[in-house]
C-alpha atoms as a PDB file:
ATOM      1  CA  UNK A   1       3.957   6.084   3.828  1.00  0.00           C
ATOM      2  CA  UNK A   2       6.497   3.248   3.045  1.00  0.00           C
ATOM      3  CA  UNK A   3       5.682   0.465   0.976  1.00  0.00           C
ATOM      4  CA  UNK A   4       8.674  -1.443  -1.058  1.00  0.00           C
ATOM      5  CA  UNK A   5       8.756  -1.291  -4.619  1.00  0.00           C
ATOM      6  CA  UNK A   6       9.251  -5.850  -4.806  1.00  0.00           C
ATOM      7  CA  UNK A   7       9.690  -8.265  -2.449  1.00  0.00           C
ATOM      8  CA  UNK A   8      12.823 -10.235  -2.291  1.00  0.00           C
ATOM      9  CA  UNK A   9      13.634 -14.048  -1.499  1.00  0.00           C
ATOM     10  CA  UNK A  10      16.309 -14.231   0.696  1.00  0.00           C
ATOM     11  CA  UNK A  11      17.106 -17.726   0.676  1.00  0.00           C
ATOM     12  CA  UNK A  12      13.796 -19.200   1.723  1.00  0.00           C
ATOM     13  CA  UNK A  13      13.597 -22.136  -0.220  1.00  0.00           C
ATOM     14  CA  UNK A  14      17.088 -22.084  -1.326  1.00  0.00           C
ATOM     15  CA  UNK A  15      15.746 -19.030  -3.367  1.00  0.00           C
ATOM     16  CA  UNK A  16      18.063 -15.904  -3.554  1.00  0.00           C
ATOM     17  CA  UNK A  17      17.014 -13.099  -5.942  1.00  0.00           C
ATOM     18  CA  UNK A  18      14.200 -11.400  -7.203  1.00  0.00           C
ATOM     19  CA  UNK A  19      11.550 -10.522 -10.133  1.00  0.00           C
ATOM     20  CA  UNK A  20      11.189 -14.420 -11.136  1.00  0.00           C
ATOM     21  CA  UNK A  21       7.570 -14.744 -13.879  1.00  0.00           C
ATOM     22  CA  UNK A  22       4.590 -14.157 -11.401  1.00  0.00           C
ATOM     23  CA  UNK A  23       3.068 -16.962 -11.854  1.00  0.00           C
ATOM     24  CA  UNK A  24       5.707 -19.110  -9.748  1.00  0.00           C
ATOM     25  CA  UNK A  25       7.321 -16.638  -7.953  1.00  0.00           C
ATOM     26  CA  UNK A  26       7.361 -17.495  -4.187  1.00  0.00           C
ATOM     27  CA  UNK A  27       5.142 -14.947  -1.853  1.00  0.00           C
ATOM     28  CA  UNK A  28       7.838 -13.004  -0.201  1.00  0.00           C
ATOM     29  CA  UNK A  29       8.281 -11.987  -4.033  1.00  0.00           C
ATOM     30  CA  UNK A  30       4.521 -10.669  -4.522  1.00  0.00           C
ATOM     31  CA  UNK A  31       3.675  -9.736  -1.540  1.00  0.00           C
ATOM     32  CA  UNK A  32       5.304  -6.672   0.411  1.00  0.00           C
ATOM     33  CA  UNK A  33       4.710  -4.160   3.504  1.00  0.00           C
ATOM     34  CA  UNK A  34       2.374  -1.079   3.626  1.00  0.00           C
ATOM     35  CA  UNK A  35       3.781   1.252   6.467  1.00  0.00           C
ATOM     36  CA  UNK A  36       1.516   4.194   7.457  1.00  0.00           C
ATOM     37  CA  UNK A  37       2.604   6.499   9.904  1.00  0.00           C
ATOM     38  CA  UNK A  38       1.084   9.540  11.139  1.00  0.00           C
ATOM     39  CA  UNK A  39       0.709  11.786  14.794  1.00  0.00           C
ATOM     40  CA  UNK A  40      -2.320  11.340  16.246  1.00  0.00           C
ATOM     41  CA  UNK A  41      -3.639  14.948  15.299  1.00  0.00           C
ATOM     42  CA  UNK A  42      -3.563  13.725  11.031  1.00  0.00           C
ATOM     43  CA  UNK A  43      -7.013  13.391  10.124  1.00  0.00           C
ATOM     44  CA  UNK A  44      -7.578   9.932   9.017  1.00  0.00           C
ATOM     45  CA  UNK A  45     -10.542   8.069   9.489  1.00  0.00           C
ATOM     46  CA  UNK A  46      -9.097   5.202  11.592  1.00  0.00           C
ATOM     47  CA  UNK A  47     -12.281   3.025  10.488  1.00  0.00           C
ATOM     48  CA  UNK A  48     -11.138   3.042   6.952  1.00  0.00           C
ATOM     49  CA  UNK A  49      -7.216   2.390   7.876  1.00  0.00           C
ATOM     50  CA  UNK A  50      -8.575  -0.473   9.823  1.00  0.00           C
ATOM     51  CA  UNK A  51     -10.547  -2.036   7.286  1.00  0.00           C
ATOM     52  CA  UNK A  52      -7.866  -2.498   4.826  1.00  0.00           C
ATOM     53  CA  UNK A  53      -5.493  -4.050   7.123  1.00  0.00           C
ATOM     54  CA  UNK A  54      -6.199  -7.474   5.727  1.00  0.00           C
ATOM     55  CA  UNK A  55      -7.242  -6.552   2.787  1.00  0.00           C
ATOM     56  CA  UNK A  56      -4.912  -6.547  -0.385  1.00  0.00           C
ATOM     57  CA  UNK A  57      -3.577  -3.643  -1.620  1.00  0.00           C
ATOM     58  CA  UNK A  58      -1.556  -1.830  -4.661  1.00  0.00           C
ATOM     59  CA  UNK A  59       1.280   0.709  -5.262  1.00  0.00           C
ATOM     60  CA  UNK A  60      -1.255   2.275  -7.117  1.00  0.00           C
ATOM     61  CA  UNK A  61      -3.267   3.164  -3.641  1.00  0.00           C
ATOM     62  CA  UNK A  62      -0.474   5.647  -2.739  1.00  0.00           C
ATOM     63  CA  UNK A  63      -1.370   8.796  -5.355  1.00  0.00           C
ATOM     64  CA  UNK A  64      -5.208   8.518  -4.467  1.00  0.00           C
ATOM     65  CA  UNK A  65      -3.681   8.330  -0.769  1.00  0.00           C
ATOM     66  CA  UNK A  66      -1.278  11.450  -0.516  1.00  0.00           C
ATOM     67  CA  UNK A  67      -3.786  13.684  -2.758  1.00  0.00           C
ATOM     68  CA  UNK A  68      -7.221  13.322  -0.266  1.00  0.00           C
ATOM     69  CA  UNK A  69      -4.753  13.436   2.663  1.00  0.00           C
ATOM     70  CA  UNK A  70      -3.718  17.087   1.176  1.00  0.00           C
ATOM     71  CA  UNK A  71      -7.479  17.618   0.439  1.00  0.00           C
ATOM     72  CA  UNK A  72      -6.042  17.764  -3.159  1.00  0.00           C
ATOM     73  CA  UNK A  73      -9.569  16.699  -5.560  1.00  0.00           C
ATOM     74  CA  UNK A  74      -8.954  15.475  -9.242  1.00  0.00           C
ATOM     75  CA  UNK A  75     -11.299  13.683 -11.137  1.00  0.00           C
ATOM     76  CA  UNK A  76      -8.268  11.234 -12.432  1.00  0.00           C
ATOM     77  CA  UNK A  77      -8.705   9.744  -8.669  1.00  0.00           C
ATOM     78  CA  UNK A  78     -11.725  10.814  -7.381  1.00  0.00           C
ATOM     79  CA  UNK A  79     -13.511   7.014  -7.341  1.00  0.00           C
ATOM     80  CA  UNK A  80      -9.866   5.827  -6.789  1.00  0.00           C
ATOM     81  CA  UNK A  81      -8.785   3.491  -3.949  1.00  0.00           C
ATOM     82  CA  UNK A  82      -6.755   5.025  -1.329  1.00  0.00           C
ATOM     83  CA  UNK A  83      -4.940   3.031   2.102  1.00  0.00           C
ATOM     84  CA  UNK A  84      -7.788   5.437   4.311  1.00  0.00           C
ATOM     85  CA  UNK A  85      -9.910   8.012   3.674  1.00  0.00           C
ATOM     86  CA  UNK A  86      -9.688  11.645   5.146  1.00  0.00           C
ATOM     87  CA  UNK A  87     -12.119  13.435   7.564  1.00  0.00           C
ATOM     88  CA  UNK A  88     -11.290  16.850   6.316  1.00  0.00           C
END
């Protein structure tokens, strides 16, 4: 799983730096890439992977994530939201 910690304006909009107050900073800022990658033997339910493809996500998906991957169960996370769901 890779997911950047902030986006970054790299002079879009004559805009070079990062971490400017949310409520004007630019999308590239707010908004940054999920990677997910797994063999094909990893069971994942690809109908939940699919369904959040569009849909917006957090950083804190990726502890939920990791722990029902590993089959891991804690009620801290149990009802948490994850990137995809686990068939095992």
């Amino acid at each position: 799983v890779y997911i950047s910690d902030h986006g970054e304006s790299l002079g879009e909009n004559n805009i070079y730096l990062h971490g400017m107050p949310y409520a004007i900073a630019p999308d590239a800022q707010k908004q940054v890439p999920v990677i997910i990658w797994s063999p094909t033997s990893n069971n994942i339910d690809k109908s939940s992977l699919i369904s959040t493809i569009d849909q917006p996500v957090s950083h804190d998906f990726i502890t939920p994530t990791l722990l029902n991957f590993f089959g891991i169960t804690t009620d801290e996370v149990a009802a948490a939201p994850t990137f995809f769901k686990s068939t095992h």
